[in-house]
C-alpha atoms as a PDB file:
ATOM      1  CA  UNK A   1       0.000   0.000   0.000  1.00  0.00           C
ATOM      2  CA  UNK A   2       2.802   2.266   1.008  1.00  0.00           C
ATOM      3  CA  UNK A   3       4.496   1.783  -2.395  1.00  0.00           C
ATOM      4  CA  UNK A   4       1.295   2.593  -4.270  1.00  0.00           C
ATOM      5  CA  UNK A   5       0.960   6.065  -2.435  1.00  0.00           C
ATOM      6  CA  UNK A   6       4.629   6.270  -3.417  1.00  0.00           C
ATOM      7  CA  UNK A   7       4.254   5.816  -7.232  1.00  0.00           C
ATOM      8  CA  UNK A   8       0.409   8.084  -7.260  1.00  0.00           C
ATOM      9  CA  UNK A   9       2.556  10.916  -5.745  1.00  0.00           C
ATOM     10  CA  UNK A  10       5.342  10.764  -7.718  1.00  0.00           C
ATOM     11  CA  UNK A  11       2.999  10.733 -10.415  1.00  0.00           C
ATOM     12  CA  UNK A  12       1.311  13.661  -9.325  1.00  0.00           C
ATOM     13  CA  UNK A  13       4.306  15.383  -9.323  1.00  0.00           C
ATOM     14  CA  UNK A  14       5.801  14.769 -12.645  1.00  0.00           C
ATOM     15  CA  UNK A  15       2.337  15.570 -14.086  1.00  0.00           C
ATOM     16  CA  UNK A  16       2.415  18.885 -12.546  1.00  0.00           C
ATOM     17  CA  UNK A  17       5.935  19.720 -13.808  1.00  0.00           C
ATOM     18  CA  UNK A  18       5.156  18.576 -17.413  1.00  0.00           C
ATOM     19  CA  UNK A  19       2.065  20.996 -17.204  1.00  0.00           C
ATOM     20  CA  UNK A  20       4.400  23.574 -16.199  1.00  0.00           C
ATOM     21  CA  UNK A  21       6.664  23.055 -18.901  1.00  0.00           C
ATOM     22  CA  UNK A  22       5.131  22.163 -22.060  1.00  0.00           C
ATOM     23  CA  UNK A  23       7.912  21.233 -24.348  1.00  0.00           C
ATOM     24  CA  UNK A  24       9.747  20.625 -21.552  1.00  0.00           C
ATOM     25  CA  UNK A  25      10.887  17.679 -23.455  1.00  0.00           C
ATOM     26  CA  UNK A  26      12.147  19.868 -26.694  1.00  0.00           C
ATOM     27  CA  UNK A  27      14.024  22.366 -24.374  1.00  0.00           C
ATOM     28  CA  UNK A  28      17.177  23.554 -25.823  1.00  0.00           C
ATOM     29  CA  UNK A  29      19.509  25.977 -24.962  1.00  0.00           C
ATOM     30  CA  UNK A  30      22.874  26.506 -22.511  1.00  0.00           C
ATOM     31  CA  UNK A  31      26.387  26.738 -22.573  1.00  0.00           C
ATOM     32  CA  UNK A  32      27.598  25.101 -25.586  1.00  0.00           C
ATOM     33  CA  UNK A  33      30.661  22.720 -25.189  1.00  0.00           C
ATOM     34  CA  UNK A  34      33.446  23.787 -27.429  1.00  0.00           C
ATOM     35  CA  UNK A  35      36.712  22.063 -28.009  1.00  0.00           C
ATOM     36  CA  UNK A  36      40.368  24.347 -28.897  1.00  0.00           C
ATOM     37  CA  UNK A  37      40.328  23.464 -32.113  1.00  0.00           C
ATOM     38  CA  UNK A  38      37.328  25.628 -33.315  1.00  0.00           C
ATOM     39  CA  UNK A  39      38.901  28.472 -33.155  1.00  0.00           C
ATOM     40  CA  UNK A  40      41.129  29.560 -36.221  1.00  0.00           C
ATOM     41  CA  UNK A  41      44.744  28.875 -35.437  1.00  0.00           C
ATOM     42  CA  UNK A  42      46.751  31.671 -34.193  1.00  0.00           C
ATOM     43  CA  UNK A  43      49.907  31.459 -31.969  1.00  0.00           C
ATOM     44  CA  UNK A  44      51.726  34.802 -31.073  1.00  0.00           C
ATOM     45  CA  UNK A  45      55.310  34.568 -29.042  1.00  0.00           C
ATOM     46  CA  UNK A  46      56.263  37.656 -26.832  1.00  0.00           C
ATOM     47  CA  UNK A  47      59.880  38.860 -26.688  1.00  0.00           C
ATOM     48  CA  UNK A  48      59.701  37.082 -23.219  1.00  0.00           C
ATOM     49  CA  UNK A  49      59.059  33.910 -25.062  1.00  0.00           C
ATOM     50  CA  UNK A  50      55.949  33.100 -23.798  1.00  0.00           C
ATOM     51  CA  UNK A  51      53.172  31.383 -26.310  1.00  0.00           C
ATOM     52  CA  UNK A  52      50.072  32.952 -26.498  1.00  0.00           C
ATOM     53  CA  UNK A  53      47.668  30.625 -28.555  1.00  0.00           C
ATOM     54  CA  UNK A  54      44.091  31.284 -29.346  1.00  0.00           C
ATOM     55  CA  UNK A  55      43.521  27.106 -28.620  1.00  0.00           C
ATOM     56  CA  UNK A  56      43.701  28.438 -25.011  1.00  0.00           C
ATOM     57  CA  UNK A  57      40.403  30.599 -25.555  1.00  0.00           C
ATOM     58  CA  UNK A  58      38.866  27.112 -25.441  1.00  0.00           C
ATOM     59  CA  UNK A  59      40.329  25.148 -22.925  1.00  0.00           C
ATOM     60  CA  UNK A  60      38.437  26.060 -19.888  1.00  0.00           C
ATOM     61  CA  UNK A  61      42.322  26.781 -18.411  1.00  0.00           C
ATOM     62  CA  UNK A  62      42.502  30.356 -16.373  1.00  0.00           C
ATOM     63  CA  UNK A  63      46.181  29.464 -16.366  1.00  0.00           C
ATOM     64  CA  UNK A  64      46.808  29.958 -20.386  1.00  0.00           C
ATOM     65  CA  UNK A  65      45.498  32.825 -22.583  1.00  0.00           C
ATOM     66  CA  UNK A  66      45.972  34.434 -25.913  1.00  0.00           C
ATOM     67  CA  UNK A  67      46.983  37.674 -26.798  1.00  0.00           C
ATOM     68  CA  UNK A  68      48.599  39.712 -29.954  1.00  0.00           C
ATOM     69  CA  UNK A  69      51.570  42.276 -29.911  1.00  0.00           C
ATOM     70  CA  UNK A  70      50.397  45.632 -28.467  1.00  0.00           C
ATOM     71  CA  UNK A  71      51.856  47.322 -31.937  1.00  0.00           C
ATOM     72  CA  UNK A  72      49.187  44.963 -34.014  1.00  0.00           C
ATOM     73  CA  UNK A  73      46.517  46.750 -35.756  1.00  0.00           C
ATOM     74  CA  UNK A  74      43.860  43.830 -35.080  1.00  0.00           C
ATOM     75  CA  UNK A  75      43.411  41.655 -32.408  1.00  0.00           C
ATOM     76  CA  UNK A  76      40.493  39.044 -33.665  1.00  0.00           C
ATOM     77  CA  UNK A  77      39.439  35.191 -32.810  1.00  0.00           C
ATOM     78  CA  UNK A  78      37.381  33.615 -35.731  1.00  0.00           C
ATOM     79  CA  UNK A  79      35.109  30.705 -34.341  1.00  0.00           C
ATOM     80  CA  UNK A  80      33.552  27.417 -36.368  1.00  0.00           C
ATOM     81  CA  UNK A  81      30.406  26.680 -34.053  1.00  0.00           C
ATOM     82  CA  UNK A  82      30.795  23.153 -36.026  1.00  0.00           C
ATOM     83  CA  UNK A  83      26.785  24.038 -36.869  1.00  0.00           C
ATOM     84  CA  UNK A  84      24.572  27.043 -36.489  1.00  0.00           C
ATOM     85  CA  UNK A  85      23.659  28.188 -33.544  1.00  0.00           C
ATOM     86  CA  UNK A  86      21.211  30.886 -32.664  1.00  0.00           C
ATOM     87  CA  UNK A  87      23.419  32.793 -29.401  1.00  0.00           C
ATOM     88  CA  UNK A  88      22.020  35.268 -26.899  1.00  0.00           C
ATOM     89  CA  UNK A  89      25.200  35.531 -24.944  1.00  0.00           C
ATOM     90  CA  UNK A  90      29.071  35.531 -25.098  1.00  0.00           C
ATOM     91  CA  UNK A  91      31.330  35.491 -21.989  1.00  0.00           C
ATOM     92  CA  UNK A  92      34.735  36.317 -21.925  1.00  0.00           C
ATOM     93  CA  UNK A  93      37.187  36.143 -19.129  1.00  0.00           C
ATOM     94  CA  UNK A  94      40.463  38.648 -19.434  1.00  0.00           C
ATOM     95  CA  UNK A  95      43.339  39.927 -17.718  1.00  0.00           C
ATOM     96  CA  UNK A  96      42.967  42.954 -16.359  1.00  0.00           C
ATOM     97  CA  UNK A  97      45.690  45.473 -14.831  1.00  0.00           C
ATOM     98  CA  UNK A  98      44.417  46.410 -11.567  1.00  0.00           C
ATOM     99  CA  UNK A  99      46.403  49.463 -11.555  1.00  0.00           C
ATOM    100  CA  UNK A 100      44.444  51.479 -14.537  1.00  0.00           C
ATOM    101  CA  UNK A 101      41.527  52.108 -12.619  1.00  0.00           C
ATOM    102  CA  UNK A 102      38.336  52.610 -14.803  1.00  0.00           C
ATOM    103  CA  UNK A 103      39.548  51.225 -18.215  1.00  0.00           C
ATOM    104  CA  UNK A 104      37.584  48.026 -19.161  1.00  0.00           C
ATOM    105  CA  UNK A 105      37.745  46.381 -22.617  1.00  0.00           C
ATOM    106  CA  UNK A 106      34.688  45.805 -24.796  1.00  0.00           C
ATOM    107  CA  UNK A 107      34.353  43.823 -28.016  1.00  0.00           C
ATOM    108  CA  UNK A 108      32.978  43.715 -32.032  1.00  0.00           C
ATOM    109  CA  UNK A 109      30.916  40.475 -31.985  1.00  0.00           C
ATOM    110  CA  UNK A 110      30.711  39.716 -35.711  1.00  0.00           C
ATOM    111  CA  UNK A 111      28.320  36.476 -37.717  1.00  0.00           C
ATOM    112  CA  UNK A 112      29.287  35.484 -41.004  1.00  0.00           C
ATOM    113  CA  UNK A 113      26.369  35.743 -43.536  1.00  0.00           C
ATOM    114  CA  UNK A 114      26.608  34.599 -46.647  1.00  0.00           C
ATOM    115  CA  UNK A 115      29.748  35.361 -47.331  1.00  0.00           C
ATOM    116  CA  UNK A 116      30.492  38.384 -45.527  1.00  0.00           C
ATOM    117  CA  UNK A 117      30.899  39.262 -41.901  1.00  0.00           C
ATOM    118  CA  UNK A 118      27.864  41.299 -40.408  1.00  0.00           C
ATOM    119  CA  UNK A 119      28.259  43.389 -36.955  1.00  0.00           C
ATOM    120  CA  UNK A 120      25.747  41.735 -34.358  1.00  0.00           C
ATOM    121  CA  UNK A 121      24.718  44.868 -31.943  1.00  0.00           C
ATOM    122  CA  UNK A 122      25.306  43.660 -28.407  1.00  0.00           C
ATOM    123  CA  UNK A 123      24.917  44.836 -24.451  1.00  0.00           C
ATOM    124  CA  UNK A 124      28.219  44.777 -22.563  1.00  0.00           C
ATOM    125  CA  UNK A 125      27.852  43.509 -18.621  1.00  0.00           C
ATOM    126  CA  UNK A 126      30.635  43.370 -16.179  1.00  0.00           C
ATOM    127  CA  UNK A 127      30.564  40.305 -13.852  1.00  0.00           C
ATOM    128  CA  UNK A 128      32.834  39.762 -10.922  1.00  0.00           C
ATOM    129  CA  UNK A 129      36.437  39.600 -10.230  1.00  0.00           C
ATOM    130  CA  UNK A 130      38.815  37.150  -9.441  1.00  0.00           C
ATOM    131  CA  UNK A 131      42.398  38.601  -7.939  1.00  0.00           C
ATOM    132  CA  UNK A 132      45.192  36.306  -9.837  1.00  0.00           C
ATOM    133  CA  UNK A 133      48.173  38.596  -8.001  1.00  0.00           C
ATOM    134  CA  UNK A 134      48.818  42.299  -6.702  1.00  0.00           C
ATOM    135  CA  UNK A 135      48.693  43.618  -9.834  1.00  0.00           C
ATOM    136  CA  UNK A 136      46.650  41.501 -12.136  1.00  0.00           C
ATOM    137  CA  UNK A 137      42.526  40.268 -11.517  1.00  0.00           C
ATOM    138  CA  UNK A 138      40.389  37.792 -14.104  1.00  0.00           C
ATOM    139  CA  UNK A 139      37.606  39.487 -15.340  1.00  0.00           C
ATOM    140  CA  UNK A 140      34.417  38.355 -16.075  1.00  0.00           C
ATOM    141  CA  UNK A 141      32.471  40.268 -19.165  1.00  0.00           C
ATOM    142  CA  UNK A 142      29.306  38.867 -21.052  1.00  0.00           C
ATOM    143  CA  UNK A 143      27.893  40.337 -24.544  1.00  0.00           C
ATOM    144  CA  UNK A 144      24.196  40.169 -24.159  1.00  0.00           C
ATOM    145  CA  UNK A 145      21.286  40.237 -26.440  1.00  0.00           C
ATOM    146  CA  UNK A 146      23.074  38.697 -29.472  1.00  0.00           C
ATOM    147  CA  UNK A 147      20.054  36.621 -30.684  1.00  0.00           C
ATOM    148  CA  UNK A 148      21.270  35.846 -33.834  1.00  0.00           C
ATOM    149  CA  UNK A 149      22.443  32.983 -35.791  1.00  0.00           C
ATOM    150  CA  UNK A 150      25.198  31.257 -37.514  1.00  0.00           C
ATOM    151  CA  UNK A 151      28.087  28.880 -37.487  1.00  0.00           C
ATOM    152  CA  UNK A 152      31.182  31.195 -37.792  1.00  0.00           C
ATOM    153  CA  UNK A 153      31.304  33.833 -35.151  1.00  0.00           C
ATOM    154  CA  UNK A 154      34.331  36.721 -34.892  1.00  0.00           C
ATOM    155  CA  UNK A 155      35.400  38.613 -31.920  1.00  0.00           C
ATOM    156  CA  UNK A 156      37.648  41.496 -32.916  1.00  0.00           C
ATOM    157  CA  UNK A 157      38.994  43.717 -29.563  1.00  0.00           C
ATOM    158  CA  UNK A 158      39.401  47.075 -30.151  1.00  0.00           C
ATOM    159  CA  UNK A 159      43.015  48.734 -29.671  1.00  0.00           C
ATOM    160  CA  UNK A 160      42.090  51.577 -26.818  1.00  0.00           C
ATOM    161  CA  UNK A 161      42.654  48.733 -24.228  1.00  0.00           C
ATOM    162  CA  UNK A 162      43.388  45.376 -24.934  1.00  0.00           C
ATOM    163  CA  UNK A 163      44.479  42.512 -22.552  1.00  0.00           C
ATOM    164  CA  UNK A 164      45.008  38.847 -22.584  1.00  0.00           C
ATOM    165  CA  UNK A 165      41.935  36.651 -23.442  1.00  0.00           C
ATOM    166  CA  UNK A 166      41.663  33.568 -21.295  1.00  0.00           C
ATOM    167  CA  UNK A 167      38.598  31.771 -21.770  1.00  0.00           C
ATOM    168  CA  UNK A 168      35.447  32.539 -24.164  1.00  0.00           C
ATOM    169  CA  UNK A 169      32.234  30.947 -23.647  1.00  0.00           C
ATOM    170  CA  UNK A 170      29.167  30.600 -25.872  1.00  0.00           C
ATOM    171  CA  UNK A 171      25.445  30.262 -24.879  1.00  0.00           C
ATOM    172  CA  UNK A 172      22.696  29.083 -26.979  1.00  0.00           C
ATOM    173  CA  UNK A 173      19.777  30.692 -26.672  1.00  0.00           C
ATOM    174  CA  UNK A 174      16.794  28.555 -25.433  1.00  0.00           C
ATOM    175  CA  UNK A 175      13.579  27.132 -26.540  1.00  0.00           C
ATOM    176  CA  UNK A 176      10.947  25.151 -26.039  1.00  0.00           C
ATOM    177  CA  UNK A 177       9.821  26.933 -22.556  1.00  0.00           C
ATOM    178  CA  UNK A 178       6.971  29.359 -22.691  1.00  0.00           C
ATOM    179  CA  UNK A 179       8.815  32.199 -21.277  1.00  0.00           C
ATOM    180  CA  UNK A 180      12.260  32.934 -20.129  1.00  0.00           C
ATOM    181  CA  UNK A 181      14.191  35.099 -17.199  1.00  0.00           C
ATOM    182  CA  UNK A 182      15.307  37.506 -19.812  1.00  0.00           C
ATOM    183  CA  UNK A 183      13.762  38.837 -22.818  1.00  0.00           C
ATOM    184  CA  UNK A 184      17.234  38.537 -25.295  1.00  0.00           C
ATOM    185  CA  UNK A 185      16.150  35.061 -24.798  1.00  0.00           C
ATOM    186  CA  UNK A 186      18.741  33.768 -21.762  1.00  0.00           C
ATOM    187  CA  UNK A 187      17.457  30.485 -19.975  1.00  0.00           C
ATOM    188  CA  UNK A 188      20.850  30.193 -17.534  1.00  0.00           C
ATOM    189  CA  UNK A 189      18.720  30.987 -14.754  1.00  0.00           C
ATOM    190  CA  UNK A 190      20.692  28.995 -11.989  1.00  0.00           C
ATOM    191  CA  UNK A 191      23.053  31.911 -12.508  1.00  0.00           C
ATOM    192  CA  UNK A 192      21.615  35.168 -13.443  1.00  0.00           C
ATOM    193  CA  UNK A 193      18.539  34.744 -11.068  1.00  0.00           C
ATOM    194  CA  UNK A 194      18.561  37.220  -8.062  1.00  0.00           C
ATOM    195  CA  UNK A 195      22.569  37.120  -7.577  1.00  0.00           C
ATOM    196  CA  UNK A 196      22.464  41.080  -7.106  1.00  0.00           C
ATOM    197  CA  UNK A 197      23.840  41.877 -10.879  1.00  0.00           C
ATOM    198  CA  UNK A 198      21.472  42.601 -13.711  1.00  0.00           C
ATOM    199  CA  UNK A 199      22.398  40.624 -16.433  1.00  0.00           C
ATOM    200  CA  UNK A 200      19.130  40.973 -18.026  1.00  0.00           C
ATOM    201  CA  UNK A 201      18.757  44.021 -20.417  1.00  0.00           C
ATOM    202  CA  UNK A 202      15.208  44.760 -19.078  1.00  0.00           C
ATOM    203  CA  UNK A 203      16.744  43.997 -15.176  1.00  0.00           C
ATOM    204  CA  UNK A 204      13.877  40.554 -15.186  1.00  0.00           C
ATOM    205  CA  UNK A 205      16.307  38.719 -13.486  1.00  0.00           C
ATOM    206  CA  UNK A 206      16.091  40.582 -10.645  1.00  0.00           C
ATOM    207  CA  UNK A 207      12.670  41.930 -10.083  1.00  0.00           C
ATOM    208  CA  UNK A 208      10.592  39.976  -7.512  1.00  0.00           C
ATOM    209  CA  UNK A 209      13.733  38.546  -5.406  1.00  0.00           C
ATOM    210  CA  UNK A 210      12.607  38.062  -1.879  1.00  0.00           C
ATOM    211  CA  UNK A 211       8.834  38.485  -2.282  1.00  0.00           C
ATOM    212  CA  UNK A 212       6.354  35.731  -1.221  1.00  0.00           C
ATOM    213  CA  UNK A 213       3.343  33.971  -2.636  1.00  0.00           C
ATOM    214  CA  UNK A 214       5.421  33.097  -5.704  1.00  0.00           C
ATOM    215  CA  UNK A 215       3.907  30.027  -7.143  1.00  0.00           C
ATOM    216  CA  UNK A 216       5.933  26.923  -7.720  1.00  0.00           C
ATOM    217  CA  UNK A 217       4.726  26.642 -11.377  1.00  0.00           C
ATOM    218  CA  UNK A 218       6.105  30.017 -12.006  1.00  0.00           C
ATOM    219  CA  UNK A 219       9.171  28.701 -10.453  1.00  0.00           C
ATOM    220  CA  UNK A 220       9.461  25.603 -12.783  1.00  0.00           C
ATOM    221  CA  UNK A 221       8.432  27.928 -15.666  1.00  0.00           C
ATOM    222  CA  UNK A 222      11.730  29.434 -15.220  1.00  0.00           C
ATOM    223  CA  UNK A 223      10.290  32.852 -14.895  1.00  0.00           C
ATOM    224  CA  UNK A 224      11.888  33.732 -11.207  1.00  0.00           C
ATOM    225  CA  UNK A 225      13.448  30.300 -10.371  1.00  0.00           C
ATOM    226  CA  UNK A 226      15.891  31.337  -7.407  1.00  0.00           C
ATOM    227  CA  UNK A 227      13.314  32.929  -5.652  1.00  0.00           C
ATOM    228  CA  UNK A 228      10.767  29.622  -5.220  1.00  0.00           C
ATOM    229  CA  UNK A 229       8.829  29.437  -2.331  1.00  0.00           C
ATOM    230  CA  UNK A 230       8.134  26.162  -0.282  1.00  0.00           C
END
């Protein structure tokens, strides 16, 4: 008898979850696994002989990085997604000199199309910090609101202040949910959700943090996730 209760409520719930999420089952969407070797070969040695190698974008290392001479024109990374992708968000960690206070470097985010390479407009969003010595921190930057499509991908950095790049990151944006946290289409709620930064355009991701009488279907709809009451 015990069991049966057992499998009628577990039942119960996984009805309710499925009605929460239709097309739960179709959901796509997150942080797309890369490998090194999708990015175009480029290897740059400094006069200190260090190797700076755009494979290390991709290696999920904080310990390698890739940069150009400072007298270089361009700096640029050219990606092959392997297939297209529609992406709402890029993240990028970098070097940063703690000692130039209030410089921060930005990015051209650029799709190829056809046969020529289109400027996506993009929102730039500073993350957090992570101190690597006295004078150097990793930061954390993310290119928001991409929505756009395509299998090669470009990130050129302009030349007013350029640093190492360490890691680059690519998310997918989702479907298959009836709405998400943000409206450039981000579903990586387990990170953006109430964590005191807006990372949403429109600041979604941070409206209703704390409040009560939040239903648990809204929860599981992924609208305010973090912020599920019991």
């Amino acid at each position: 008898m015990d069991n049966l209760k057992l499998i009628r409520t577990s039942l119960m719930l996984l009805l309710g979850l499925c009605h929460c999420l239709p097309g739960a089952s179709s959901l796509t969407g997150g942080w797309v696994e890369t490998d090194p070797t999708w990015v175009t070969p480029d290897l740059w040695e400094g006069g200190d002989g260090l190797r700076w190698d755009a494979g290390y974008v991709l290696d999920s290392n904080i310990q390698t990085a890739w940069r150009r001479g400072d007298e270089d024109a361009t700096w640029q990374l050219t990606f092959d997604l392997q297939t297209s992708l529609t992406l709402s968000r890029i993240r990028i960690w970098y070097m940063r000199d703690v000692t130039l206070h209030g410089l921060h470097m930005d990015a051209t985010v650029m799709v190829m199309t056809g046969e020529q390479w289109i400027s996506v407009p993009h929102n730039t969003h500073f993350r957090g910090d992570k101190q690597l010595s006295n004078t150097l921190s990793l930061k954390e930057m993310d290119l928001t609101g991409l929505l756009t499509t395509g299998q090669f991908w470009r990130l050129e950095f302009p030349n007013e202040y350029r640093r190492p790049i360490v890691d680059v990151k690519f998310f997918q944006a989702c479907s298959g949910v009836e709405r998400t946290v943000c409206t450039d289409g981000d579903c990586d709620v387990h990170e953006v959700v109430c964590d005191g930064i807006v990372d949403c355009d429109d600041g979604t991701d941070e409206e209703h943090c704390g409040k009560s009488g939040i239903s648990r279907c809204a929860c599981r709809r992924h609208i305010i996730a973090a912020t599920c009451q019991p």
